[in-house]
PDB file of N, CA and C in Angstrom:
ATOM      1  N   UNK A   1       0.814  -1.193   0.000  1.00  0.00           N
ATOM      2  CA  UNK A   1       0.000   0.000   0.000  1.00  0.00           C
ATOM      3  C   UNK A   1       0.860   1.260   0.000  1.00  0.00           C
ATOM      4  N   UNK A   2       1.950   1.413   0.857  1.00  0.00           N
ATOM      5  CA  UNK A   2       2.942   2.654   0.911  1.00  0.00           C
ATOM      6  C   UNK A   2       3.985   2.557   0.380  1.00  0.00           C
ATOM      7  N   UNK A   3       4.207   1.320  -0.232  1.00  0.00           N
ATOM      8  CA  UNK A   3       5.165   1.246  -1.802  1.00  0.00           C
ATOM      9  C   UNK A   3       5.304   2.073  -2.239  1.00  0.00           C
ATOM     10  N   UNK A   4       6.221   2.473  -2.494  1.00  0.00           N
ATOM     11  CA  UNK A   4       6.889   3.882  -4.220  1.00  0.00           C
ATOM     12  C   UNK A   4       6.080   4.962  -3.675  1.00  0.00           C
ATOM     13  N   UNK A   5       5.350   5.289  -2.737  1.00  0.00           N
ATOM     14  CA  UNK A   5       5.125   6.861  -2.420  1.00  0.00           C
ATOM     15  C   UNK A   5       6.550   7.835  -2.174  1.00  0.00           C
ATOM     16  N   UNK A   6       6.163   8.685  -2.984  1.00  0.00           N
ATOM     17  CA  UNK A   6       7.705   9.693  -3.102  1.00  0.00           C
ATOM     18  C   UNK A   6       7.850  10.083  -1.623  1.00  0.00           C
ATOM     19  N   UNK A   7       9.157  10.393  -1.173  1.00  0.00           N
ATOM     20  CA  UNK A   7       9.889  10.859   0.190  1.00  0.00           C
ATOM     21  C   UNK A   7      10.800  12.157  -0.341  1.00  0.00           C
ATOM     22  N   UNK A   8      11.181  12.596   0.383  1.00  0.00           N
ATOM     23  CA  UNK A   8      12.156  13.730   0.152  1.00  0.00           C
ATOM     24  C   UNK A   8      12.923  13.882   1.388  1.00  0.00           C
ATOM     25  N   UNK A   9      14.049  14.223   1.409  1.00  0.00           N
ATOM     26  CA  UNK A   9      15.238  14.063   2.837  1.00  0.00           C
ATOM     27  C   UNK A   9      15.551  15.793   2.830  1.00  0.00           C
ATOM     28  N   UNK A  10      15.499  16.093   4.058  1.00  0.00           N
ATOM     29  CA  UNK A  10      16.253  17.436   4.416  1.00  0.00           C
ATOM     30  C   UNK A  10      17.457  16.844   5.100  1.00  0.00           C
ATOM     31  N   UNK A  11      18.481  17.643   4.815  1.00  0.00           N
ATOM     32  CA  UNK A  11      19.702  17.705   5.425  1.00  0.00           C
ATOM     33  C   UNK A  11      20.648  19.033   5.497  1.00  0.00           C
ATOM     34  N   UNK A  12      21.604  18.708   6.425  1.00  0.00           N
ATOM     35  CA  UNK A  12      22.994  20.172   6.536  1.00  0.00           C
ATOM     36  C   UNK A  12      23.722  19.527   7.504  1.00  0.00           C
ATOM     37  N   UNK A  13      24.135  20.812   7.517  1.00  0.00           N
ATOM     38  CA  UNK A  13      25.544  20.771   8.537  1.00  0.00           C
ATOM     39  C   UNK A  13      25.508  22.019   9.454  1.00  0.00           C
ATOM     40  N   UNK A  14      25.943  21.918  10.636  1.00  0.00           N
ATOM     41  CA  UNK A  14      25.894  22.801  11.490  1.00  0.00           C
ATOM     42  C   UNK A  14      27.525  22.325  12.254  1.00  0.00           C
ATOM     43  N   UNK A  15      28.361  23.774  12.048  1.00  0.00           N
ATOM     44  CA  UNK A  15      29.496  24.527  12.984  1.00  0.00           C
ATOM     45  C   UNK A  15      29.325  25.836  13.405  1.00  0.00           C
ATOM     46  N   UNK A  16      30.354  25.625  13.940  1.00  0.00           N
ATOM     47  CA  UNK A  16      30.486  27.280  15.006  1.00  0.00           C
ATOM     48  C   UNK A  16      31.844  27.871  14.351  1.00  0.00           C
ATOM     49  N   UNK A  17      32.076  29.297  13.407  1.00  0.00           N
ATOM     50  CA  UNK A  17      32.942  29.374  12.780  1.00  0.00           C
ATOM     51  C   UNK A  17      33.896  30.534  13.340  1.00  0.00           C
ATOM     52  N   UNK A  18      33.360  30.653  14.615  1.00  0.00           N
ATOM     53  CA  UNK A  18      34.455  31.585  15.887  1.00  0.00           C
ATOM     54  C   UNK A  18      35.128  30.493  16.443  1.00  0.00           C
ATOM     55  N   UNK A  19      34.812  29.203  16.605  1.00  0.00           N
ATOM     56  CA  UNK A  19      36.043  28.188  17.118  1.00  0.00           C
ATOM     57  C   UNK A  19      36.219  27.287  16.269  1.00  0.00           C
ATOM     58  N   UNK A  20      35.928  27.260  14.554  1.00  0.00           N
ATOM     59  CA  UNK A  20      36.330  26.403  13.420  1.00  0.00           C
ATOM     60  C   UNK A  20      36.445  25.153  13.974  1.00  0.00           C
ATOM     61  N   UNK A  21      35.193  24.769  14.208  1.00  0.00           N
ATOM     62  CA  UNK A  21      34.586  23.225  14.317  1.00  0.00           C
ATOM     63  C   UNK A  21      33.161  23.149  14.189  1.00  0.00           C
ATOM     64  N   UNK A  22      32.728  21.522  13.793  1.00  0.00           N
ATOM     65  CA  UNK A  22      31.379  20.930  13.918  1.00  0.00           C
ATOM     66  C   UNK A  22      30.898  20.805  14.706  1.00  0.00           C
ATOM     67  N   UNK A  23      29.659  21.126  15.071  1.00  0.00           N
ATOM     68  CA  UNK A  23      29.355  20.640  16.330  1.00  0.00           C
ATOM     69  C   UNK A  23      27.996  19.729  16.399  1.00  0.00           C
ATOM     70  N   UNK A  24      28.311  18.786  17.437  1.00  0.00           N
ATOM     71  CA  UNK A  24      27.547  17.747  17.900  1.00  0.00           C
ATOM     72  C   UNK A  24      26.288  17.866  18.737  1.00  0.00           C
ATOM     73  N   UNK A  25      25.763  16.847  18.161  1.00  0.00           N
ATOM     74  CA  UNK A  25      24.310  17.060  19.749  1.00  0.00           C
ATOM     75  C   UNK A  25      24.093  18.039  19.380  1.00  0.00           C
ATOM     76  N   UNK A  26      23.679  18.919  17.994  1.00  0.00           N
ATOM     77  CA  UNK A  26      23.164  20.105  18.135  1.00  0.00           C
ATOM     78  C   UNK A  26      21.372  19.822  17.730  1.00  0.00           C
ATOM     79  N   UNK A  27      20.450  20.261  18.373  1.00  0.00           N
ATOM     80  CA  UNK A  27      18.935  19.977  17.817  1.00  0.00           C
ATOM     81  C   UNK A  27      18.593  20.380  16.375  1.00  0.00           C
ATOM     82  N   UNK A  28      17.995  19.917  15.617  1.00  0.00           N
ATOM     83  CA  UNK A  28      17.676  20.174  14.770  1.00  0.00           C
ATOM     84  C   UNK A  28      16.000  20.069  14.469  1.00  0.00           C
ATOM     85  N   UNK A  29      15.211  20.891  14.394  1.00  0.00           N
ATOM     86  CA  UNK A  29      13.784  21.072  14.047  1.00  0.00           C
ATOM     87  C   UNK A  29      13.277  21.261  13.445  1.00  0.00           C
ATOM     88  N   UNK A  30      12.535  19.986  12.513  1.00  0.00           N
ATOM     89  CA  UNK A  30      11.589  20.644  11.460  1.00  0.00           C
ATOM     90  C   UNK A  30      10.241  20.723  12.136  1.00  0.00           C
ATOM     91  N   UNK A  31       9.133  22.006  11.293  1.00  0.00           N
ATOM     92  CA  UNK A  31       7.726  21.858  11.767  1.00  0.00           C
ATOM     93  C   UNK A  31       7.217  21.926  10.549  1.00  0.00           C
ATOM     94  N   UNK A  32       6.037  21.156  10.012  1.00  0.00           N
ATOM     95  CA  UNK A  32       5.260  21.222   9.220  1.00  0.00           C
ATOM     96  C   UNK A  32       4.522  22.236   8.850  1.00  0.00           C
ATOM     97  N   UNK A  33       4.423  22.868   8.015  1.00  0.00           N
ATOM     98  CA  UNK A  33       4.026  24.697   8.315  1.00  0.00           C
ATOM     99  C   UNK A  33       2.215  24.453   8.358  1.00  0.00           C
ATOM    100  N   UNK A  34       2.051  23.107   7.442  1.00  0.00           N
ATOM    101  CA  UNK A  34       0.445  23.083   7.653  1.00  0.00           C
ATOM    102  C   UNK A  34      -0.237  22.370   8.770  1.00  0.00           C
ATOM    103  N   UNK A  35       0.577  21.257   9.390  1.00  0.00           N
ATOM    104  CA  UNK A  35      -0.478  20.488  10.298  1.00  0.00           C
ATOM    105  C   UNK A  35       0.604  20.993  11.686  1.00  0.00           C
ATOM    106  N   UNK A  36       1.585  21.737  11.924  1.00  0.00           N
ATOM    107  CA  UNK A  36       2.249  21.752  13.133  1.00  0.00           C
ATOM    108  C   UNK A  36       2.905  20.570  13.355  1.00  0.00           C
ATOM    109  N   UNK A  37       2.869  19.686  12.941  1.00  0.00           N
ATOM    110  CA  UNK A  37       3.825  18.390  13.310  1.00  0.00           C
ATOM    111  C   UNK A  37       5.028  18.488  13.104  1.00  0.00           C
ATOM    112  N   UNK A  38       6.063  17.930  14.318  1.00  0.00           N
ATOM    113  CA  UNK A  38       7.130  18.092  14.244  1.00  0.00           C
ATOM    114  C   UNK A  38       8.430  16.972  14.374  1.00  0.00           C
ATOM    115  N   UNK A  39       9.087  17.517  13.867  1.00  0.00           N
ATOM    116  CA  UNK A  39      10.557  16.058  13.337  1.00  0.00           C
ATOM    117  C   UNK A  39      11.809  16.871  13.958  1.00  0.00           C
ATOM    118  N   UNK A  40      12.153  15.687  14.774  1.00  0.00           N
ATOM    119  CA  UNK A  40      13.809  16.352  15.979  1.00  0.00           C
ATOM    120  C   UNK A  40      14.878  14.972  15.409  1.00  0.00           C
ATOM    121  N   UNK A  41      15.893  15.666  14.979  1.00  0.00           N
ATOM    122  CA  UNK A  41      17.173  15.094  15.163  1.00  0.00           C
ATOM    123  C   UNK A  41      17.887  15.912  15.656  1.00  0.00           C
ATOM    124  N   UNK A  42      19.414  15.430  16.028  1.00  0.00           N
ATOM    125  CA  UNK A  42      20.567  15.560  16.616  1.00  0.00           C
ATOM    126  C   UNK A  42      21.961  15.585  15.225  1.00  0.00           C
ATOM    127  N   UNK A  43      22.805  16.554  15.089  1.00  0.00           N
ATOM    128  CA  UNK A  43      23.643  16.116  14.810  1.00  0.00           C
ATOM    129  C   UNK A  43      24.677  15.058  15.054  1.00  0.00           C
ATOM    130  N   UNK A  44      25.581  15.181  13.857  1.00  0.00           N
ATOM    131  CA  UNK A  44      26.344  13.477  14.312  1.00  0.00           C
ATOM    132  C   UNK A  44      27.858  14.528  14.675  1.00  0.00           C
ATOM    133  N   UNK A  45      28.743  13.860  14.939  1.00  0.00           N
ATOM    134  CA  UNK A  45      30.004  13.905  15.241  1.00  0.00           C
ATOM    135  C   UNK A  45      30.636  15.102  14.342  1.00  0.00           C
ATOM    136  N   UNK A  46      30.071  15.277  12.912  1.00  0.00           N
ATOM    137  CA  UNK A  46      30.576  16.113  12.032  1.00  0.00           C
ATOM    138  C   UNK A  46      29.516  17.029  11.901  1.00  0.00           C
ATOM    139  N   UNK A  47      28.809  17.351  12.753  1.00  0.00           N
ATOM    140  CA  UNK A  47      27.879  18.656  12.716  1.00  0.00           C
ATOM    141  C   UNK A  47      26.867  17.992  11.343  1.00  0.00           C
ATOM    142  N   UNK A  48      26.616  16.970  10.684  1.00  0.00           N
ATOM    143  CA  UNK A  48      25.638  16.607   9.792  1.00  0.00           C
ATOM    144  C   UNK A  48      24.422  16.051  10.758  1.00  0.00           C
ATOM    145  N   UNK A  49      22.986  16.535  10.248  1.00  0.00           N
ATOM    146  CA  UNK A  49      22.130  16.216  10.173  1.00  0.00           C
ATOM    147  C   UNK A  49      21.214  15.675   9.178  1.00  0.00           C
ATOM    148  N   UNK A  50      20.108  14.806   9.155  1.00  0.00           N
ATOM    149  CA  UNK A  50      18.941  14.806   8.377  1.00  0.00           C
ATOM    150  C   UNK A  50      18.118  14.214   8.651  1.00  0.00           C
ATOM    151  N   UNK A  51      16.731  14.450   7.711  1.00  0.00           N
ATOM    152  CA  UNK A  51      15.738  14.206   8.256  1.00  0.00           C
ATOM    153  C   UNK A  51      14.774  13.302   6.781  1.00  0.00           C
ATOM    154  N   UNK A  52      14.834  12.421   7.150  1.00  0.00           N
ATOM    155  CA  UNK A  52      14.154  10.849   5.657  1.00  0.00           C
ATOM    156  C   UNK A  52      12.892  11.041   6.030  1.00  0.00           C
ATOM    157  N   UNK A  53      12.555  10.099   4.781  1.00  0.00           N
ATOM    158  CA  UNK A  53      11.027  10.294   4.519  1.00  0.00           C
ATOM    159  C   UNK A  53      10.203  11.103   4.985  1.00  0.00           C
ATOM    160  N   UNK A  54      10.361  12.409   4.394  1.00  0.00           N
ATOM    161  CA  UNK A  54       9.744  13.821   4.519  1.00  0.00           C
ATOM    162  C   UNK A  54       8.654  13.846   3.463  1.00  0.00           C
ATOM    163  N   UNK A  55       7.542  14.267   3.821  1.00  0.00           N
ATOM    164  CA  UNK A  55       6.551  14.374   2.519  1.00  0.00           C
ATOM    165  C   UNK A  55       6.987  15.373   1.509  1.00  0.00           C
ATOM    166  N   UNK A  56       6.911  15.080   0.107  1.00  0.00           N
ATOM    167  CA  UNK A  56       7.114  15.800  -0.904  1.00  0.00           C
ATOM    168  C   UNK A  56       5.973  16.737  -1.014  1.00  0.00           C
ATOM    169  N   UNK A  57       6.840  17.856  -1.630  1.00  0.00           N
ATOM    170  CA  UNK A  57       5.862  19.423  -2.059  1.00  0.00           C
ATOM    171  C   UNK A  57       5.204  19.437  -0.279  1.00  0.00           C
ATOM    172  N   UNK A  58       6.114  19.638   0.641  1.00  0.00           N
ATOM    173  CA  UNK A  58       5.342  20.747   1.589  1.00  0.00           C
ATOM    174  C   UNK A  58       6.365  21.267   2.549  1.00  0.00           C
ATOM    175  N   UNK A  59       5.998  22.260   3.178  1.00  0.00           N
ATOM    176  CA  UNK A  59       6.962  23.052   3.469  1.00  0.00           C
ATOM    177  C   UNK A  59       7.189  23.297   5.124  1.00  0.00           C
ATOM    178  N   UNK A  60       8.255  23.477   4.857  1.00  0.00           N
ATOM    179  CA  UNK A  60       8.328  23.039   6.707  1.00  0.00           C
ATOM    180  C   UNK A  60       8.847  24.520   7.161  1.00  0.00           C
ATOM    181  N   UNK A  61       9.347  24.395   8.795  1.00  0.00           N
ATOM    182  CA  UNK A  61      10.521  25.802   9.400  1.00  0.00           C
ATOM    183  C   UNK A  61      11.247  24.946   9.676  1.00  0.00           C
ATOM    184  N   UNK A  62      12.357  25.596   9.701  1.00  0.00           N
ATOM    185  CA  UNK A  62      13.900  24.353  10.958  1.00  0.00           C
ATOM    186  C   UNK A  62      14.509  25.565  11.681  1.00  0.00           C
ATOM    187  N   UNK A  63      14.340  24.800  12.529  1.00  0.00           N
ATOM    188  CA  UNK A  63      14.935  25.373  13.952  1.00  0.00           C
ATOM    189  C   UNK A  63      16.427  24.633  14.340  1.00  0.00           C
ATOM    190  N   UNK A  64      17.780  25.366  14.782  1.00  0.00           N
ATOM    191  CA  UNK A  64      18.569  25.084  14.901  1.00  0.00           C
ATOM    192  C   UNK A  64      19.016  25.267  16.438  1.00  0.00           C
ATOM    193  N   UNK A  65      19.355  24.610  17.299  1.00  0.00           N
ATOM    194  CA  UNK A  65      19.643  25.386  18.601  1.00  0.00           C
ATOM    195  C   UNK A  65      20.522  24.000  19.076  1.00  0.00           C
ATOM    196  N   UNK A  66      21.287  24.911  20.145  1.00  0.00           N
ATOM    197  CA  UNK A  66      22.301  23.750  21.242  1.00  0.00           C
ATOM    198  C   UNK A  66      22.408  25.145  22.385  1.00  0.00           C
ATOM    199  N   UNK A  67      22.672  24.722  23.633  1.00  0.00           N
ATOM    200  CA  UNK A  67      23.118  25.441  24.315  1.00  0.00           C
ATOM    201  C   UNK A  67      24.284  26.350  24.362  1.00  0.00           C
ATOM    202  N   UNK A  68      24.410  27.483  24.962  1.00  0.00           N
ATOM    203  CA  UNK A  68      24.776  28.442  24.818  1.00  0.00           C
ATOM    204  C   UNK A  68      25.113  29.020  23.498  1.00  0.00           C
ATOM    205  N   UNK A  69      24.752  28.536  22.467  1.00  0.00           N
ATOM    206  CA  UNK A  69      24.656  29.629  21.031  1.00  0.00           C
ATOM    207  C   UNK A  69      23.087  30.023  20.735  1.00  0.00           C
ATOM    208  N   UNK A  70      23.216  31.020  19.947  1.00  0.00           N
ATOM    209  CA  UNK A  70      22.118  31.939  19.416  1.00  0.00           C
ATOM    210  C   UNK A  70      21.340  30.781  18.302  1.00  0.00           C
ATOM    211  N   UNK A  71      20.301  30.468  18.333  1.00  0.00           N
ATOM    212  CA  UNK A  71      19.942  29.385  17.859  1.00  0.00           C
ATOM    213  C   UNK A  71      19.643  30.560  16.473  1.00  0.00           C
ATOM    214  N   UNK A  72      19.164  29.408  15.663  1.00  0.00           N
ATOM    215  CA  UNK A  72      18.791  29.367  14.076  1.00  0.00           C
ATOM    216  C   UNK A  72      17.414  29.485  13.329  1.00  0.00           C
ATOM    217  N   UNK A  73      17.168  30.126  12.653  1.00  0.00           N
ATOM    218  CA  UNK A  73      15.694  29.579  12.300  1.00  0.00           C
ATOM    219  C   UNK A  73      15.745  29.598  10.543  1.00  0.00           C
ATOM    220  N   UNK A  74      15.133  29.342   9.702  1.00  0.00           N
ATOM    221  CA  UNK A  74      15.095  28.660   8.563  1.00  0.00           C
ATOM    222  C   UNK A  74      13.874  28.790   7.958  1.00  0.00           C
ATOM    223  N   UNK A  75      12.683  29.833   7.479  1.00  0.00           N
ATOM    224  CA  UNK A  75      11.733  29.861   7.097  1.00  0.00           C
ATOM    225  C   UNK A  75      11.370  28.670   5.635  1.00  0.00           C
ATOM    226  N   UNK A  76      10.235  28.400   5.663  1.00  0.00           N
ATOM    227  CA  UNK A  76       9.901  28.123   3.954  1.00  0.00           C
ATOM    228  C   UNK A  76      10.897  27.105   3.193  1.00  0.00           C
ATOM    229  N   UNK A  77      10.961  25.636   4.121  1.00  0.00           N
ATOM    230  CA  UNK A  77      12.200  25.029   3.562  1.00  0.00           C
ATOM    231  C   UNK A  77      11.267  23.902   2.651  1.00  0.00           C
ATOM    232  N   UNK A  78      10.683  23.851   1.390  1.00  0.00           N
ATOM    233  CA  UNK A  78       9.794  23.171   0.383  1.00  0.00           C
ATOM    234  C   UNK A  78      10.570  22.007   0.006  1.00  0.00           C
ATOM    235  N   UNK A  79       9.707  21.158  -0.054  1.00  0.00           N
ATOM    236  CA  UNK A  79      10.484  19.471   0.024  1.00  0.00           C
ATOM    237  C   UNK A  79       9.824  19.211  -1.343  1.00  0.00           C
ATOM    238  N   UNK A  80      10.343  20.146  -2.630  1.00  0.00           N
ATOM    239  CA  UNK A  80       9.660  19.522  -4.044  1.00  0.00           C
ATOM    240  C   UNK A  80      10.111  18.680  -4.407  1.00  0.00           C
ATOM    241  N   UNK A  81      11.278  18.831  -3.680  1.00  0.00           N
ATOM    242  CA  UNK A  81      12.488  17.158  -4.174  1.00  0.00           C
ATOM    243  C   UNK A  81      13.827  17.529  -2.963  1.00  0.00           C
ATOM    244  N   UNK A  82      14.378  16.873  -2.519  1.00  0.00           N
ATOM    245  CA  UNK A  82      15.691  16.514  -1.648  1.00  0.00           C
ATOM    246  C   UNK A  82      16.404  17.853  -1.323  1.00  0.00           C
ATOM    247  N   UNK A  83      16.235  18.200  -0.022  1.00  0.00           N
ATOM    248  CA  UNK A  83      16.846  19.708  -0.130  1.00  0.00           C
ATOM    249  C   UNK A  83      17.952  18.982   1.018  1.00  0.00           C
ATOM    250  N   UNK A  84      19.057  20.307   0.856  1.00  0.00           N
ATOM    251  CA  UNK A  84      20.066  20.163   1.344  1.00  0.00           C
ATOM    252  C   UNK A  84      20.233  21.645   1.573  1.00  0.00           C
ATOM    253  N   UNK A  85      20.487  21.976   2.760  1.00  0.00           N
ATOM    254  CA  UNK A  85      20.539  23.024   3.654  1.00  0.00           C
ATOM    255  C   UNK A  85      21.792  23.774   3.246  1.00  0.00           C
ATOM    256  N   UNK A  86      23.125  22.799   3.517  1.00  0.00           N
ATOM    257  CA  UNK A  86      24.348  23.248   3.534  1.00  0.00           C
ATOM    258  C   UNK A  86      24.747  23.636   4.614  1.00  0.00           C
ATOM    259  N   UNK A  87      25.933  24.357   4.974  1.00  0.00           N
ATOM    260  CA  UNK A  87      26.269  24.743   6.147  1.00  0.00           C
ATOM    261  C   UNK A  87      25.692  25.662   7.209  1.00  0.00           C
ATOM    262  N   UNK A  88      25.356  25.476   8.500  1.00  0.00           N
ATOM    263  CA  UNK A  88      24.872  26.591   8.817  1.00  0.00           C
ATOM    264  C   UNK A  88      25.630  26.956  10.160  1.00  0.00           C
ATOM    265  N   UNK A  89      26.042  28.509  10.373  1.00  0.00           N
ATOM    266  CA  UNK A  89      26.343  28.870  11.117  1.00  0.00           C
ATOM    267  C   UNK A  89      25.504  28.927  12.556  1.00  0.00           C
ATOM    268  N   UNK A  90      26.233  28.837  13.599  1.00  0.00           N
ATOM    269  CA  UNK A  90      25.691  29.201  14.887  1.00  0.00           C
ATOM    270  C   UNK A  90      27.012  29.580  16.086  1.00  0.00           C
ATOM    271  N   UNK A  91      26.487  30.958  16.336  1.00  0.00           N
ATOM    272  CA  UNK A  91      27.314  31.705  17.130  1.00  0.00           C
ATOM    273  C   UNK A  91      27.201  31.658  18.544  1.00  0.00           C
ATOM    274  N   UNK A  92      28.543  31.522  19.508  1.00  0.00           N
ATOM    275  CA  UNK A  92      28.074  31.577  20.698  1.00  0.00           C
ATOM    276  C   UNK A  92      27.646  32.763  21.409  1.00  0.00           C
ATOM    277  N   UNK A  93      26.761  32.345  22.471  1.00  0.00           N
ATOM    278  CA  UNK A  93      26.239  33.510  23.347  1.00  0.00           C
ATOM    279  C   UNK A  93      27.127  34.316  23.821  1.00  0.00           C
ATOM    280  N   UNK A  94      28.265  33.428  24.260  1.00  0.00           N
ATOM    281  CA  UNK A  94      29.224  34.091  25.701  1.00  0.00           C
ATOM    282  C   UNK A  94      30.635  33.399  24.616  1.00  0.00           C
ATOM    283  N   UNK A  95      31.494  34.312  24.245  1.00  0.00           N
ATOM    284  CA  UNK A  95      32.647  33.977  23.999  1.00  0.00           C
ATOM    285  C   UNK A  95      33.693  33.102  24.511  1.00  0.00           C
ATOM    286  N   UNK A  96      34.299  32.163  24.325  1.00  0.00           N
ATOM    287  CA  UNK A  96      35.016  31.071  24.946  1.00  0.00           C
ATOM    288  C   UNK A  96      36.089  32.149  25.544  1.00  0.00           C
ATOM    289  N   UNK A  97      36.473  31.709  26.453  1.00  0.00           N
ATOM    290  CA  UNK A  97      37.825  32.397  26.952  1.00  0.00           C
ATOM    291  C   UNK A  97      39.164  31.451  26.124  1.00  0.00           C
ATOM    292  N   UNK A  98      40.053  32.536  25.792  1.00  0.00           N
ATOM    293  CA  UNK A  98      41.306  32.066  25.576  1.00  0.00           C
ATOM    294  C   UNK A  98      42.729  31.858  26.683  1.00  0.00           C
ATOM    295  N   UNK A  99      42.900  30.443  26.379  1.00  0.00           N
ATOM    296  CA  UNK A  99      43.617  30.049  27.710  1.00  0.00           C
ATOM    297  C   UNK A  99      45.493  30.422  27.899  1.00  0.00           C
TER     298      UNK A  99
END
């Protein structure tokens, strides 16, 4: 019955490019812009995320956040076919001290 129904994958990458690295465990949020339903992953080890079997032609927000950086937001991300985000920045709140 759910054979060959089309899917579409969101994906990216998320670093922090004041300390030139990937970062991990960062949340990643899509919301469905029409029914509110929502899809959470985690980045992996290399700041990559994604998100499979996404319904085709509809459009979501993504929300980017981890603690202590300025989280992300992502309007109008349309799944007409396989989107790929690319890199996205996220800045910290409070500057690392240099040791």
């Amino acid at each position: 019955y759910y054979i060959g129904l089309p899917r579409s994958f969101v994906a990216g990458a998320v670093y922090s490019p004041e300390e030139d690295k990937c970062l991990q465990d960062v949340t990643a949020r899509l919301v469905d812009s029409d029914t509110g339903e929502k899809f959470t992953v985690k980045t992996d080890s290399y700041g990559d995320f994604w998100f499979e079997n996404m319904k085709v032609d509809h459009t979501y927000s993504l929300r980017i956040e981890k603690d202590e950086y300025y989280p992300k937001e992502i309007e109008d991300v349309r799944t007409a076919k396989d989107v790929n985000i690319g890199d996205i920045k996220l800045y910290r709140k409070v500057k690392p001290r240099k040791s």
